[in-house]
Protein backbone atom coordinates (compact mmCIF):
# COMPACT_ATOMS: atom_id res chain seq x y z
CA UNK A 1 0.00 0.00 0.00
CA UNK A 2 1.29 3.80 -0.96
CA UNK A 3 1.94 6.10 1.95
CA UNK A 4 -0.33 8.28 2.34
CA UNK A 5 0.44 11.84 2.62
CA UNK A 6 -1.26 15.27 4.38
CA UNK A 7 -1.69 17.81 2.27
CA UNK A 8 -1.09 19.96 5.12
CA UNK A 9 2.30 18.60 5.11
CA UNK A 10 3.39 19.13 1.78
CA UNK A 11 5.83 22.05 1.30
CA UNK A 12 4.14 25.18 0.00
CA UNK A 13 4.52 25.50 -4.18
CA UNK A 14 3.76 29.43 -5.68
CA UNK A 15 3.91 28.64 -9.69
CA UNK A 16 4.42 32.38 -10.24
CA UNK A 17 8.10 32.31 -8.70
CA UNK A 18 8.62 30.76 -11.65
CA UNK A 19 6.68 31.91 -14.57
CA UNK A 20 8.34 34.76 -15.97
CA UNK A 21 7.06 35.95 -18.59
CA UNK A 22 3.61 35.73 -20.81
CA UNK A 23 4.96 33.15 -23.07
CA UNK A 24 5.50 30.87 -19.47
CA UNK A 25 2.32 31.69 -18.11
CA UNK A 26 0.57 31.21 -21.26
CA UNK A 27 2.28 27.38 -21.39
CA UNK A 28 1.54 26.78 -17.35
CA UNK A 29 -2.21 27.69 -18.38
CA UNK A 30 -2.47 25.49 -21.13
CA UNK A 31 -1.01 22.75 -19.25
CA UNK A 32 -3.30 22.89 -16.43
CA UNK A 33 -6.15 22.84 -18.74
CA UNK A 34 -5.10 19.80 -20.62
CA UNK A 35 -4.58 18.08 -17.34
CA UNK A 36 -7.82 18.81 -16.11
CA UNK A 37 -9.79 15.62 -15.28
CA UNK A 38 -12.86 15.35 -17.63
CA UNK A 39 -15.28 15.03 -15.16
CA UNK A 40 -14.18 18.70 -13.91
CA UNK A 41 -17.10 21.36 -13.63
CA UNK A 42 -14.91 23.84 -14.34
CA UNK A 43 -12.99 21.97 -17.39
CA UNK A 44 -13.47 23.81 -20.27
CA UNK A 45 -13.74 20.74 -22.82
CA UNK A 46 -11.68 19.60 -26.07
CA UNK A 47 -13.21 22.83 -28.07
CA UNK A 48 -12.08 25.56 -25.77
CA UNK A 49 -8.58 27.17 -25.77
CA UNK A 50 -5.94 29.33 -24.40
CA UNK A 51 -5.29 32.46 -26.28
């Protein structure tokens, strides 16, 4: 069996330390929304995308 884990003990994560930039934040966007699990109320489907 995995180990389970606490979210309240993972270290804290800011994506903006690292996105620098519109092209980065653009790509971090996309990615997120391709990665979004289908059954997602807030997933925007296979017709939307990211400008």
């Amino acid at each position: 069996m995995a180990k389970r884990i606490k979210v309240s003990e993972l270290a804290e994560f800011d994506a903006s330390e690292y996105l620098n930039g519109d092209e980065n934040v653009a790509a971090y966007l996309t990615a997120v929304l391709e990665h979004m699990p289908a059954h997602s109320p807030s997933s925007p489907g296979p017709t939307h995308s990211v400008a």
